[in-house]
PDB file of N, CA and C in Angstrom:
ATOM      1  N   UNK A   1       0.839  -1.182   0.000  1.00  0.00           N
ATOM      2  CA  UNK A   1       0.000   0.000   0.000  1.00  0.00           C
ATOM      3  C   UNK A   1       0.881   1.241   0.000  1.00  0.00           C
ATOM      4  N   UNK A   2       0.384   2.291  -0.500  1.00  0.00           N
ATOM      5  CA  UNK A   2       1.368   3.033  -1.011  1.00  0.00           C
ATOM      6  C   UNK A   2       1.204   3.984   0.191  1.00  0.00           C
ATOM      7  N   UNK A   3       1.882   4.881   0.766  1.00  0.00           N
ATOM      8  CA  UNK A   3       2.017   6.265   1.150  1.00  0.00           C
ATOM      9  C   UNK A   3       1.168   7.685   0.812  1.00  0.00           C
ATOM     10  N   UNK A   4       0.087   8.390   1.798  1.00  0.00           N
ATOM     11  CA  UNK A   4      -0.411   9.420   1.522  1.00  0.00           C
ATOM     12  C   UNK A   4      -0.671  10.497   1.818  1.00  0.00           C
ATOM     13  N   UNK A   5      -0.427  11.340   0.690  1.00  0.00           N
ATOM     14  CA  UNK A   5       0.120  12.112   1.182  1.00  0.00           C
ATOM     15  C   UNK A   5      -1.346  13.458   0.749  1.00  0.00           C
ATOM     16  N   UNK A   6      -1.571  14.318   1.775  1.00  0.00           N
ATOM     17  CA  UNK A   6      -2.319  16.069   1.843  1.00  0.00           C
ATOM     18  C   UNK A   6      -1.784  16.452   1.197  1.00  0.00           C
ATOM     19  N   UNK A   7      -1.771  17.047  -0.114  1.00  0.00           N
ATOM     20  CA  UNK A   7      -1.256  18.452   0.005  1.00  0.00           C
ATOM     21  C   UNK A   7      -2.404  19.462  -0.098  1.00  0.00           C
ATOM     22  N   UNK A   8      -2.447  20.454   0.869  1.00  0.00           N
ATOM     23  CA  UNK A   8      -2.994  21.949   1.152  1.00  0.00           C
ATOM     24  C   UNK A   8      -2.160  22.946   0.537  1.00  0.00           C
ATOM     25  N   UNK A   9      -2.985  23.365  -0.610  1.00  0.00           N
ATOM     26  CA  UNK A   9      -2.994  24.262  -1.395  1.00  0.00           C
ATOM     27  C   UNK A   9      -3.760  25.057  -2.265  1.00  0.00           C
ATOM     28  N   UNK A  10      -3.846  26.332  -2.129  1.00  0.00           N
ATOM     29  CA  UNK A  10      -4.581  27.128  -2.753  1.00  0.00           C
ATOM     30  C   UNK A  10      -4.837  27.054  -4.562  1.00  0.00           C
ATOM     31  N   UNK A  11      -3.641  27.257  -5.512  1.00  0.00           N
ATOM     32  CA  UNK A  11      -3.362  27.508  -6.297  1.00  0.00           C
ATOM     33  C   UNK A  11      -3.352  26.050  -7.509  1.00  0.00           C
ATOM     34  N   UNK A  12      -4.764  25.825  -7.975  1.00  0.00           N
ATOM     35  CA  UNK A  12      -4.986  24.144  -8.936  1.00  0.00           C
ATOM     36  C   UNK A  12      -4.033  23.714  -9.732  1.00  0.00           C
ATOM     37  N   UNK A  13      -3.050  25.233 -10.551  1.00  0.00           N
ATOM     38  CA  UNK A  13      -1.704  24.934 -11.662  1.00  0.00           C
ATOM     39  C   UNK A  13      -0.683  24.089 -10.094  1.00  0.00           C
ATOM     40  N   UNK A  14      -0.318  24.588  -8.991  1.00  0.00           N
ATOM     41  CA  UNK A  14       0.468  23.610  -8.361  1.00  0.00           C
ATOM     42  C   UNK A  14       0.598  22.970  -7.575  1.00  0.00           C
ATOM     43  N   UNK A  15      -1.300  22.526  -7.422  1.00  0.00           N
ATOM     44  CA  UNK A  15      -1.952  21.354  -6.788  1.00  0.00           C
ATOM     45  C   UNK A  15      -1.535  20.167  -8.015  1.00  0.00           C
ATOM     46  N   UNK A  16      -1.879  20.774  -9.236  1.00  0.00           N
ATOM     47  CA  UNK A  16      -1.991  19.807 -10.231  1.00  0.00           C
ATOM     48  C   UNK A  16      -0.153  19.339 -10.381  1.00  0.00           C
ATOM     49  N   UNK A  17       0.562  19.565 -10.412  1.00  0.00           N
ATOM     50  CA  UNK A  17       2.425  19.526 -10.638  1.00  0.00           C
ATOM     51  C   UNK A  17       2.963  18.868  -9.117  1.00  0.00           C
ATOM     52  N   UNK A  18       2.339  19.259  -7.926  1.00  0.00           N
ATOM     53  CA  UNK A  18       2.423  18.445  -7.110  1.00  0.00           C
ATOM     54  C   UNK A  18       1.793  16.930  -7.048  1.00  0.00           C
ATOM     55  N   UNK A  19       0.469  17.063  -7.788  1.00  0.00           N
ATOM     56  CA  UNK A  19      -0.142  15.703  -7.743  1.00  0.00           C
ATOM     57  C   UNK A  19       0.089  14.508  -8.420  1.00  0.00           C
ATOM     58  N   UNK A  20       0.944  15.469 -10.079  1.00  0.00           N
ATOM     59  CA  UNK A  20       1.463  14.213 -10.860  1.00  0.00           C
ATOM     60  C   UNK A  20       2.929  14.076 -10.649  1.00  0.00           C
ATOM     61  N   UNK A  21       3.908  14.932  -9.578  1.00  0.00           N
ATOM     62  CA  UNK A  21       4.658  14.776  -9.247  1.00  0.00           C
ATOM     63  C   UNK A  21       4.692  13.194  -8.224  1.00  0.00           C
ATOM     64  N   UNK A  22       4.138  13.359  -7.353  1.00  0.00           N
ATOM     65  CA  UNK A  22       3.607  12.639  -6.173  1.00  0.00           C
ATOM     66  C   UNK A  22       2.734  11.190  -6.830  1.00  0.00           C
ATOM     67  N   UNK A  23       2.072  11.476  -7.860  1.00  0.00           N
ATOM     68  CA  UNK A  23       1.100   9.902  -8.248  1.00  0.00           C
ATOM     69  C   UNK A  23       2.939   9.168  -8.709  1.00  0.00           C
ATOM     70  N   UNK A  24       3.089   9.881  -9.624  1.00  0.00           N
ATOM     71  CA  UNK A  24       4.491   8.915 -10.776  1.00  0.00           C
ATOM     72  C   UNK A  24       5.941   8.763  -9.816  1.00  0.00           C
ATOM     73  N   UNK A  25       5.454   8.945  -8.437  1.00  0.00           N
ATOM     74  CA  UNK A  25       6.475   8.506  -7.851  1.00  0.00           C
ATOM     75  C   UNK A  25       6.026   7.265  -6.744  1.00  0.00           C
ATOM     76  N   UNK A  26       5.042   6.838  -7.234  1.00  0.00           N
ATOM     77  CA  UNK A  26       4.114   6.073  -6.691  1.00  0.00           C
ATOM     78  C   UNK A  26       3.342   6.377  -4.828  1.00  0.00           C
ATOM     79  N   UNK A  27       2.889   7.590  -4.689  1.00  0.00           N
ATOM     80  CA  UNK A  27       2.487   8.511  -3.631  1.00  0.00           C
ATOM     81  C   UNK A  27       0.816   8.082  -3.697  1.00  0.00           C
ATOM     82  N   UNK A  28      -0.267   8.490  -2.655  1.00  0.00           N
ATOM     83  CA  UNK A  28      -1.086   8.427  -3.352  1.00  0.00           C
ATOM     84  C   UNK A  28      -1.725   9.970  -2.670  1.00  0.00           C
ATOM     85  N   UNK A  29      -2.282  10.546  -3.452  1.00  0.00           N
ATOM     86  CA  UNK A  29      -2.710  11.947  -3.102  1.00  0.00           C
ATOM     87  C   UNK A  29      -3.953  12.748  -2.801  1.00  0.00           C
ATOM     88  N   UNK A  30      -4.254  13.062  -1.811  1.00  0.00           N
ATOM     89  CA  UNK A  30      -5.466  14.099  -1.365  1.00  0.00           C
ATOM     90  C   UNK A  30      -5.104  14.890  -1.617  1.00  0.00           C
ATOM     91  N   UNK A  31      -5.807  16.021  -1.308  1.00  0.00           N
ATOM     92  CA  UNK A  31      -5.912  17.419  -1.590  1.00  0.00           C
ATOM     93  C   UNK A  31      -7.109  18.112  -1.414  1.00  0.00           C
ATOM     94  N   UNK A  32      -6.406  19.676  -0.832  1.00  0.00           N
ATOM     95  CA  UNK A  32      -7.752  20.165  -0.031  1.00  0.00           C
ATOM     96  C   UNK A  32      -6.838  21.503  -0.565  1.00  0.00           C
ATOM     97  N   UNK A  33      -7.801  22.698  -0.812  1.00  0.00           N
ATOM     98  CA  UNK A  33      -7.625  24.044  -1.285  1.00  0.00           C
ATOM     99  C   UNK A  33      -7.476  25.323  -0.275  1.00  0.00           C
ATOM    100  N   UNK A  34      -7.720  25.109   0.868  1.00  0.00           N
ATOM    101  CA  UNK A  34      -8.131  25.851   1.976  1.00  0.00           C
ATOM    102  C   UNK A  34      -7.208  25.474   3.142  1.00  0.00           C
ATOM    103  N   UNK A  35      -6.875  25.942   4.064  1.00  0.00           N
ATOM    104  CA  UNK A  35      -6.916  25.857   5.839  1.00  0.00           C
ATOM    105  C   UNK A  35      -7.953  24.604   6.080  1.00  0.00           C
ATOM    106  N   UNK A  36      -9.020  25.557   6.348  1.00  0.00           N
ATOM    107  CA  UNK A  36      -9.936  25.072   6.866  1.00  0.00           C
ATOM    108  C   UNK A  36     -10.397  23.490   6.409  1.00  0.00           C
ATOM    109  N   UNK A  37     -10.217  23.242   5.258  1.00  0.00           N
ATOM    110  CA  UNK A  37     -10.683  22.127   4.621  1.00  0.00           C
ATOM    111  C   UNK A  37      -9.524  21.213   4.299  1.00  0.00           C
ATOM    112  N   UNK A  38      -8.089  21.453   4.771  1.00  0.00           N
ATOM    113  CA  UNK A  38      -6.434  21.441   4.445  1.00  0.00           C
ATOM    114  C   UNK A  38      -7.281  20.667   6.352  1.00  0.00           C
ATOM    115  N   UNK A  39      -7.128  20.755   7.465  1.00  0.00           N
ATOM    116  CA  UNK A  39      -7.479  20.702   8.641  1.00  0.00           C
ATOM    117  C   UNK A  39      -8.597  19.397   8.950  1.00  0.00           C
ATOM    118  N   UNK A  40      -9.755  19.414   8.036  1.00  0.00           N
ATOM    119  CA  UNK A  40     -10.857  18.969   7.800  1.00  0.00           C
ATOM    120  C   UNK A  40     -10.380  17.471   6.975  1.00  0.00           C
ATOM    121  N   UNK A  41      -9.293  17.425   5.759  1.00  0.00           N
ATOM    122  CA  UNK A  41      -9.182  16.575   5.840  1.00  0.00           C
ATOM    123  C   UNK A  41      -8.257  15.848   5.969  1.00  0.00           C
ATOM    124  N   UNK A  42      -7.505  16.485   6.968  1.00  0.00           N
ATOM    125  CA  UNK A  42      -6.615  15.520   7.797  1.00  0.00           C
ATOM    126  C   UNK A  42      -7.102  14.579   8.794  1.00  0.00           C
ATOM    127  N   UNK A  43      -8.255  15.617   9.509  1.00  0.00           N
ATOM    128  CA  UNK A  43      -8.884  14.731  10.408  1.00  0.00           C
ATOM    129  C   UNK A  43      -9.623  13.708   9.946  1.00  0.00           C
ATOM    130  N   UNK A  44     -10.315  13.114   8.688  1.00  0.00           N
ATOM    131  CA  UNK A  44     -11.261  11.913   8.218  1.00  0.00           C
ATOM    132  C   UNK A  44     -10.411  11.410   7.632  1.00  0.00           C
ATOM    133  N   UNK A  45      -8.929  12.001   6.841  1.00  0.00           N
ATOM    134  CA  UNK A  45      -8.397  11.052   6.044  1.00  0.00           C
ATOM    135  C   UNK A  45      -6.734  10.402   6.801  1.00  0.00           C
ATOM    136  N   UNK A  46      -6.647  10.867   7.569  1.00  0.00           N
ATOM    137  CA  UNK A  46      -5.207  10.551   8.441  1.00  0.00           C
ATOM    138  C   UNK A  46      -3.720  10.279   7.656  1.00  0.00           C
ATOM    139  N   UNK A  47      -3.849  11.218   6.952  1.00  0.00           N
ATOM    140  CA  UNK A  47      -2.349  10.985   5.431  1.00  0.00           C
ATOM    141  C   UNK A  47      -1.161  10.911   6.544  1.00  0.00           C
ATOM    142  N   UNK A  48      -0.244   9.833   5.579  1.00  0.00           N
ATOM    143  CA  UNK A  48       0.832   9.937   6.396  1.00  0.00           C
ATOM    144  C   UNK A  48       1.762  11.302   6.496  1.00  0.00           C
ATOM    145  N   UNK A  49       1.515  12.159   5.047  1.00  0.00           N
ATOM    146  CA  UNK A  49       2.172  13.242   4.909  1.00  0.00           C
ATOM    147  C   UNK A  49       1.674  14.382   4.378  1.00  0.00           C
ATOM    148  N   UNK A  50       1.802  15.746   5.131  1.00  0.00           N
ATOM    149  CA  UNK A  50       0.960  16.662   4.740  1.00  0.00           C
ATOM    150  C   UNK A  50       2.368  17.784   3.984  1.00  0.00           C
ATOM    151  N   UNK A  51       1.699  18.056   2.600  1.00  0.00           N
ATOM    152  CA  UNK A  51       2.504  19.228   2.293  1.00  0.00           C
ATOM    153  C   UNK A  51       1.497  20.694   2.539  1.00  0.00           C
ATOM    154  N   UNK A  52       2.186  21.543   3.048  1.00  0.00           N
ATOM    155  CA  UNK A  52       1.732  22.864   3.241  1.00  0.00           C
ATOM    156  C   UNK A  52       1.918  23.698   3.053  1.00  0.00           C
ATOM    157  N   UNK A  53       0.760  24.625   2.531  1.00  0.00           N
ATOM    158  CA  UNK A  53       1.078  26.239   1.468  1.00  0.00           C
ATOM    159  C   UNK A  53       0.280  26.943   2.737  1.00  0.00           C
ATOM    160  N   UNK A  54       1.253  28.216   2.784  1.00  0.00           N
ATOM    161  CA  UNK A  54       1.295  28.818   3.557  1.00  0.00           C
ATOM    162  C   UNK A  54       0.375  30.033   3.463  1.00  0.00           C
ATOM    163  N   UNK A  55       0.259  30.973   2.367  1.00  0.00           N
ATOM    164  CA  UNK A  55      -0.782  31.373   2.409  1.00  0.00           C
ATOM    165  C   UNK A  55      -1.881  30.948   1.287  1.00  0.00           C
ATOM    166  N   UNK A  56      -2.970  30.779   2.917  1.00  0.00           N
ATOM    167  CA  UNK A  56      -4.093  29.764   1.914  1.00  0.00           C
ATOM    168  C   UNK A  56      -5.788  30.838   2.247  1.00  0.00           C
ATOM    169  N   UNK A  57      -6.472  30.659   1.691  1.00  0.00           N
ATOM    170  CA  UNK A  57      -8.033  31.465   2.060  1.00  0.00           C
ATOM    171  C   UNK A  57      -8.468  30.552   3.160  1.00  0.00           C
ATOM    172  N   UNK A  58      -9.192  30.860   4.139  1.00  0.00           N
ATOM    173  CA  UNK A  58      -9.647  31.303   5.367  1.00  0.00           C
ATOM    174  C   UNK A  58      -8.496  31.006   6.418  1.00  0.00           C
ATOM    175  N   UNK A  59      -8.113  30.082   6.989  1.00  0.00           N
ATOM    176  CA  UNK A  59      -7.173  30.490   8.101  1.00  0.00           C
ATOM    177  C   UNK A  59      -5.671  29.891   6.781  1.00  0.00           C
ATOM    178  N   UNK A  60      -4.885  30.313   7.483  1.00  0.00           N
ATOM    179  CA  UNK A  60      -3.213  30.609   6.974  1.00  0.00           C
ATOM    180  C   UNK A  60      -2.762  29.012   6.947  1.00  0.00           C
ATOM    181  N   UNK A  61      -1.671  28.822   6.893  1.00  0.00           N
ATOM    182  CA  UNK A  61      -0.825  27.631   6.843  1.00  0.00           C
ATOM    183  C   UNK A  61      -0.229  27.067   8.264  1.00  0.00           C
ATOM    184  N   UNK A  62      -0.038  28.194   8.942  1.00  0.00           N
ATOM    185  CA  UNK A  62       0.407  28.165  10.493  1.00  0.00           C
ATOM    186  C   UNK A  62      -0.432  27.640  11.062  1.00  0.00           C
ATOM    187  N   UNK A  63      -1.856  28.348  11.203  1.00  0.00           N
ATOM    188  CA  UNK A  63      -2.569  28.491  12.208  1.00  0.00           C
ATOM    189  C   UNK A  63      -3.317  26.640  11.348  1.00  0.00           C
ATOM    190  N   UNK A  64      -3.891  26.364  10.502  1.00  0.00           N
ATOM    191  CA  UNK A  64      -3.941  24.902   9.984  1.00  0.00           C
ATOM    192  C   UNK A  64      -3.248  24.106  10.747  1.00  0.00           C
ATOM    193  N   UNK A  65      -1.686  24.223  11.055  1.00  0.00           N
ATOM    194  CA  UNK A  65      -0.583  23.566  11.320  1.00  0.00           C
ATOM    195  C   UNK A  65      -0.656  23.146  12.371  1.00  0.00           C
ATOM    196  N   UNK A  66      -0.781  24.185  13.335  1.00  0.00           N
ATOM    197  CA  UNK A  66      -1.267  24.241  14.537  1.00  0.00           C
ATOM    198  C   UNK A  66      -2.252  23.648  14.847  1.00  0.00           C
ATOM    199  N   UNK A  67      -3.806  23.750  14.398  1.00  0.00           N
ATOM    200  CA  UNK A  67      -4.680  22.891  14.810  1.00  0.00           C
ATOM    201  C   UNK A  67      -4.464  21.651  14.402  1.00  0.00           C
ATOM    202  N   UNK A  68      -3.868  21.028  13.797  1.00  0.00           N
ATOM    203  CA  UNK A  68      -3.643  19.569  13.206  1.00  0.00           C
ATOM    204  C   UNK A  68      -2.384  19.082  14.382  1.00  0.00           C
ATOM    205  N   UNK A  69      -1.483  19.763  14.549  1.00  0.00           N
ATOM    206  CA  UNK A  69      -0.725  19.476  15.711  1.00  0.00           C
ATOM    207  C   UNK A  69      -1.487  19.199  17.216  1.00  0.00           C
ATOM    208  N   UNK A  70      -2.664  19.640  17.425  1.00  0.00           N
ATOM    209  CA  UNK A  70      -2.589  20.268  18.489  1.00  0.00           C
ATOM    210  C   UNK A  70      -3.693  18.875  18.916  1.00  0.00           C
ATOM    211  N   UNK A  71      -3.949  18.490  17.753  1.00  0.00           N
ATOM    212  CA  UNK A  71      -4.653  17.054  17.879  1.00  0.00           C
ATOM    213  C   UNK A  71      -4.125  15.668  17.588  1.00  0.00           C
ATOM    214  N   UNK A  72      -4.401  14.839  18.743  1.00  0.00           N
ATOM    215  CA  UNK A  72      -3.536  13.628  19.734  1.00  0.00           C
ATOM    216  C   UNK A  72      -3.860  12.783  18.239  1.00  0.00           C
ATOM    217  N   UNK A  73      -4.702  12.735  17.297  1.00  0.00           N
ATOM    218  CA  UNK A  73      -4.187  11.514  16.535  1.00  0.00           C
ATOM    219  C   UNK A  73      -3.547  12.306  15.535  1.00  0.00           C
ATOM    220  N   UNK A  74      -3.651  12.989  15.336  1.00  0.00           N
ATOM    221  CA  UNK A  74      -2.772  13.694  14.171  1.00  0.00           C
ATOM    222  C   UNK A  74      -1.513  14.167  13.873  1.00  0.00           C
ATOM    223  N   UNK A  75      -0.901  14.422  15.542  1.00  0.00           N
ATOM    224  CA  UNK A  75       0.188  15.374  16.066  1.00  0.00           C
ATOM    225  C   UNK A  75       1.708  14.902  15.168  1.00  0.00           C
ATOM    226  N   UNK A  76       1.259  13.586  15.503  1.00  0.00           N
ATOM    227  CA  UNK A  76       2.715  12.686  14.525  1.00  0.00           C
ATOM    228  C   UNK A  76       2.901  12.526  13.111  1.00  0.00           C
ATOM    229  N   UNK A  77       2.380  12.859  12.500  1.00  0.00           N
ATOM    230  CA  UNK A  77       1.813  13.406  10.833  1.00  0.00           C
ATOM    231  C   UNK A  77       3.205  14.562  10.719  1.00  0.00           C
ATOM    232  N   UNK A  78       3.758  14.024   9.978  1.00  0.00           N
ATOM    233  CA  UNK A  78       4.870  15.258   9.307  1.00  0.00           C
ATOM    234  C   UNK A  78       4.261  16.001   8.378  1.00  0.00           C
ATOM    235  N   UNK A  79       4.819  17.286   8.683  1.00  0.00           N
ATOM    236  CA  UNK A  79       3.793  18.784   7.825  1.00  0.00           C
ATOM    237  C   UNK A  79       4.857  18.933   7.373  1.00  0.00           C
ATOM    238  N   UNK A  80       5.295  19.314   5.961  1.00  0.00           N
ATOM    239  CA  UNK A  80       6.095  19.874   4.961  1.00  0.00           C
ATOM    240  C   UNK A  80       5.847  21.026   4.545  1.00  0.00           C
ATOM    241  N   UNK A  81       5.995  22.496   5.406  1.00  0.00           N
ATOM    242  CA  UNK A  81       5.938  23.802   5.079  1.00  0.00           C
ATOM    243  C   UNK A  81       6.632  24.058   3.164  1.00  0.00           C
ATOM    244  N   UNK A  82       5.702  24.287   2.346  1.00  0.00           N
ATOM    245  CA  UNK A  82       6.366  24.197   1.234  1.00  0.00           C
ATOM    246  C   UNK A  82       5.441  25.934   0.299  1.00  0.00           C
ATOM    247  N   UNK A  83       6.323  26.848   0.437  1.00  0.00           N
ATOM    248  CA  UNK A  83       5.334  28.119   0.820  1.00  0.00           C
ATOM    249  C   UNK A  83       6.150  29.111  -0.723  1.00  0.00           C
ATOM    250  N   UNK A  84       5.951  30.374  -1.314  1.00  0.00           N
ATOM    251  CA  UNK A  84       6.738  30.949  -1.815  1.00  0.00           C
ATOM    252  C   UNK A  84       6.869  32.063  -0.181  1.00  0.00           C
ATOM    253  N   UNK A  85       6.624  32.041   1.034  1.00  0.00           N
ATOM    254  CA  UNK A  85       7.332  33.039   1.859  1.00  0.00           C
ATOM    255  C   UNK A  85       8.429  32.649   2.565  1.00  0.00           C
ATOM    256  N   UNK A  86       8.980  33.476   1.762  1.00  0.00           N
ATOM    257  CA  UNK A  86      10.646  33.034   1.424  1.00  0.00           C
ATOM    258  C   UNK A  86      11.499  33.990   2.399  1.00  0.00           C
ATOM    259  N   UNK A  87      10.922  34.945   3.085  1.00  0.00           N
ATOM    260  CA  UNK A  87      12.098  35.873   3.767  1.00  0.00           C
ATOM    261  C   UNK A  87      12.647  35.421   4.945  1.00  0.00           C
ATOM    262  N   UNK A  88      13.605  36.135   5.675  1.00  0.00           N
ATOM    263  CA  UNK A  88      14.400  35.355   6.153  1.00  0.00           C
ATOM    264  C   UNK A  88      13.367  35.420   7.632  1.00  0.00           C
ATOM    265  N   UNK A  89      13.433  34.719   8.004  1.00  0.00           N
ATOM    266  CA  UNK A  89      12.844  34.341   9.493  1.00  0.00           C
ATOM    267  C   UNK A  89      11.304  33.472   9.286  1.00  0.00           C
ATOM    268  N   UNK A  90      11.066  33.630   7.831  1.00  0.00           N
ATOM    269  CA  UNK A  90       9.942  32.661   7.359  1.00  0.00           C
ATOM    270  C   UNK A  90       9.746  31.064   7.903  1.00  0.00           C
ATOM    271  N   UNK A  91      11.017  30.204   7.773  1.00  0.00           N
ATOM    272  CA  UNK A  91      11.244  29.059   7.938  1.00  0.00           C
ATOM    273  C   UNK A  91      11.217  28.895   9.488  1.00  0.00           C
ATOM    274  N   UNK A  92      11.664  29.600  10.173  1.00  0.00           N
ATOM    275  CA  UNK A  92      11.077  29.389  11.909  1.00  0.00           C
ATOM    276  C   UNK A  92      10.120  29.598  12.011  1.00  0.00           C
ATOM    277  N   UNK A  93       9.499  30.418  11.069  1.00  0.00           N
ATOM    278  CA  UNK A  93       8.062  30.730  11.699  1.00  0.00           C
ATOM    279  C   UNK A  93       6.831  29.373  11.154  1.00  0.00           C
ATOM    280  N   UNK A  94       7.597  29.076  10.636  1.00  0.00           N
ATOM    281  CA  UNK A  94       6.604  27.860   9.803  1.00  0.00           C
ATOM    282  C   UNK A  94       7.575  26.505  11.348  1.00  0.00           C
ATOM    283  N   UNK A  95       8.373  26.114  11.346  1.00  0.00           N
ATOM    284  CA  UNK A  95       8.819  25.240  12.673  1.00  0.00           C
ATOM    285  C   UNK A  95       7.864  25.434  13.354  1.00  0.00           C
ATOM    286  N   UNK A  96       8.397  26.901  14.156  1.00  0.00           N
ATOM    287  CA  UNK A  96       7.797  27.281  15.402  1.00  0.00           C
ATOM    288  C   UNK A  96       5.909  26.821  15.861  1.00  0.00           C
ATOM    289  N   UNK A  97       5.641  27.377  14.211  1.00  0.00           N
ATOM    290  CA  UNK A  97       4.111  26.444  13.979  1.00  0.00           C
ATOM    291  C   UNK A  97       3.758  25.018  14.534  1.00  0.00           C
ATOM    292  N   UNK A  98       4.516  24.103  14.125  1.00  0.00           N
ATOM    293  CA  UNK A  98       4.266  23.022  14.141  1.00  0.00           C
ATOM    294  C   UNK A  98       4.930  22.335  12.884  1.00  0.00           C
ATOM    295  N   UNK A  99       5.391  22.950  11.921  1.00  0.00           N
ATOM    296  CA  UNK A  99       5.936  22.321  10.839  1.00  0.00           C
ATOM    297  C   UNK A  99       7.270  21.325  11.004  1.00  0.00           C
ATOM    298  N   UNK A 100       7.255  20.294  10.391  1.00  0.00           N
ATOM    299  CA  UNK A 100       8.673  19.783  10.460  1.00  0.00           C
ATOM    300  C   UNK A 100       9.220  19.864   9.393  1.00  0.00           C
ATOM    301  N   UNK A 101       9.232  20.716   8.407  1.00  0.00           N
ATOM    302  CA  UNK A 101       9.969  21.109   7.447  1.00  0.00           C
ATOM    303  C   UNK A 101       9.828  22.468   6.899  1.00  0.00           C
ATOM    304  N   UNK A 102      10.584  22.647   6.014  1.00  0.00           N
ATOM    305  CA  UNK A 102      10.497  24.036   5.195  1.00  0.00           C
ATOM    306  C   UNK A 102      11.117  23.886   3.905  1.00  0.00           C
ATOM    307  N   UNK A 103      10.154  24.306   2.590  1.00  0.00           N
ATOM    308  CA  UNK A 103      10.781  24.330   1.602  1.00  0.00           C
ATOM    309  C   UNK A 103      10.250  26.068   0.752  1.00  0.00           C
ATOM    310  N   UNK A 104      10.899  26.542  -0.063  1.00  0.00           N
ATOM    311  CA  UNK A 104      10.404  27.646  -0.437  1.00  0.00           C
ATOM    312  C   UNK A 104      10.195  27.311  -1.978  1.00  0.00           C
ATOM    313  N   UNK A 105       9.031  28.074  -2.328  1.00  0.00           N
ATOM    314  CA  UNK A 105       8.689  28.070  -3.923  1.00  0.00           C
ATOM    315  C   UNK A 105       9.885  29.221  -4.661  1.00  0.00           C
ATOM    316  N   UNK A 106      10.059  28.972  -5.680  1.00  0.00           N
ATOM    317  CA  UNK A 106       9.983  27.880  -6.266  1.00  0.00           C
ATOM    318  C   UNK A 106      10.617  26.549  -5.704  1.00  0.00           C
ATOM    319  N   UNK A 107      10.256  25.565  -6.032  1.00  0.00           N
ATOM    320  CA  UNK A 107      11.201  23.997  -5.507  1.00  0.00           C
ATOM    321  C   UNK A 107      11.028  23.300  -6.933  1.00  0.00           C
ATOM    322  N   UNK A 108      12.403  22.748  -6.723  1.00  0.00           N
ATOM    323  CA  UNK A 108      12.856  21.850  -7.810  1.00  0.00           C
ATOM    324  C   UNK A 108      11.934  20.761  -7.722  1.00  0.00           C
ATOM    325  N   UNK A 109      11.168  19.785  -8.188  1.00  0.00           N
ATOM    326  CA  UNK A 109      10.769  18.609  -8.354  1.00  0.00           C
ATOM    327  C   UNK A 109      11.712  17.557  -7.948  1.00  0.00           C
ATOM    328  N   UNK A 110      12.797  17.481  -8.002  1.00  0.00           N
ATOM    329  CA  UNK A 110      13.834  16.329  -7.116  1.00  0.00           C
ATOM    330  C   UNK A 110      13.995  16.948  -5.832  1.00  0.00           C
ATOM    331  N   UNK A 111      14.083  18.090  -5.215  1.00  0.00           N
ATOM    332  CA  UNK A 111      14.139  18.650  -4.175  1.00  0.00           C
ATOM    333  C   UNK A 111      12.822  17.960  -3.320  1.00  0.00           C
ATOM    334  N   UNK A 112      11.521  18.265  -3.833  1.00  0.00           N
ATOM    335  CA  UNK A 112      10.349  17.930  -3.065  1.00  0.00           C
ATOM    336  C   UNK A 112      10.246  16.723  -2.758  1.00  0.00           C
ATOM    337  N   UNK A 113      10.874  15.859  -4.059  1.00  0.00           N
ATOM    338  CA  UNK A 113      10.693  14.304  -3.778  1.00  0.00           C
ATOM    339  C   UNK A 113      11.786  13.697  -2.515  1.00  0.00           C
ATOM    340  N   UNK A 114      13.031  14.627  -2.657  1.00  0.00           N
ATOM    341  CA  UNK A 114      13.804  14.168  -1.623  1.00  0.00           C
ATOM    342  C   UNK A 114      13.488  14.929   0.163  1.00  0.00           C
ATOM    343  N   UNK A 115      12.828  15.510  -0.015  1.00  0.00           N
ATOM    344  CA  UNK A 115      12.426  15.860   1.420  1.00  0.00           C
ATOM    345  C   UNK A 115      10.628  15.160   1.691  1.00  0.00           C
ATOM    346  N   UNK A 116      10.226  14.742   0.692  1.00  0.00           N
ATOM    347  CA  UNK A 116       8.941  13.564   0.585  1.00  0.00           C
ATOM    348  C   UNK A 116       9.767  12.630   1.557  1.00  0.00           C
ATOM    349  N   UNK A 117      10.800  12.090   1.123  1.00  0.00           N
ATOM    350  CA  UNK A 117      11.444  10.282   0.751  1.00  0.00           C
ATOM    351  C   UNK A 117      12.414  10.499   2.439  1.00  0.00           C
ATOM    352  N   UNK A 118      12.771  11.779   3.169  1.00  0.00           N
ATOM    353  CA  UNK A 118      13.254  12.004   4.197  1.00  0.00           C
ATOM    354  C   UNK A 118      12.184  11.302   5.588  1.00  0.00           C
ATOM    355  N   UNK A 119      11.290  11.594   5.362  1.00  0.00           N
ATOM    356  CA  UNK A 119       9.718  10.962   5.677  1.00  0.00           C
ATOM    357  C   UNK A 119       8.505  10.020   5.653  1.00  0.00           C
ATOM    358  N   UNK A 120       9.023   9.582   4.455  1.00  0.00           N
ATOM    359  CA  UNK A 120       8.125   8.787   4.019  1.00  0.00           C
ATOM    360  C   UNK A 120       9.172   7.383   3.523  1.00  0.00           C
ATOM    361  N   UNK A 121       9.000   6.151   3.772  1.00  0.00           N
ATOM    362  CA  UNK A 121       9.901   5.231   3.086  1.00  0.00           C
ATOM    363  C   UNK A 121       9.765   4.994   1.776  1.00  0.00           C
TER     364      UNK A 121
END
């Protein structure tokens, strides 16, 4: 059985480049457009791996992060902060969240897969 993975993201051009990134590496993929619904289905679908866009419509990437952390079956779920907010103190602030990673847009496609594969077997 394969590995699955959230990604929460706003933007369908790189929901869609993440998703056939992630299927052809044999991943299998959800996806939710929102916070709120990025949150929503973590909780019914329990992915082993969540990628996360940081700014998303109704609550942010943090504050998502946070509520998914902050819940006992979910807490152990690795979040992959994968954001274009790129300035410097960005990447703690996505940690400090709850994130266990940080990647900034643009990202290479071997880059994403190798911080996927850091996580995921």
């Amino acid at each position: 059985m394969s590995s699955r993975i959230l990604v929460i993201e706003d933007q369908d051009d790189n929901r869609r480049i993440v998703r056939d990134l992630l299927a052809n590496a044999g991943y299998e993929v959800i996806e939710a457009a929102s916070g709120d619904s990025g949150v929503a289905m973590a909780e019914s679908e329990h992915p082993d791996l969540i990628l996360m866009d940081i700014q998303l419509p109704g609550i942010d990437g943090y504050e998502a992060t946070r509520r998914i952390k902050k819940n006992p079956v979910l807490q152990r779920i690795p979040i992959i902060a994968v954001t274009s907010y790129a300035l410097s103190g960005d990447d703690a602030k996505a940690l400090e969240a709850g994130c266990d990673a940080y990647l900034s847009k643009p990202v290479s496609p071997r880059r994403l897969l190798a911080k996927v594969q850091e996580f995921l077997p």
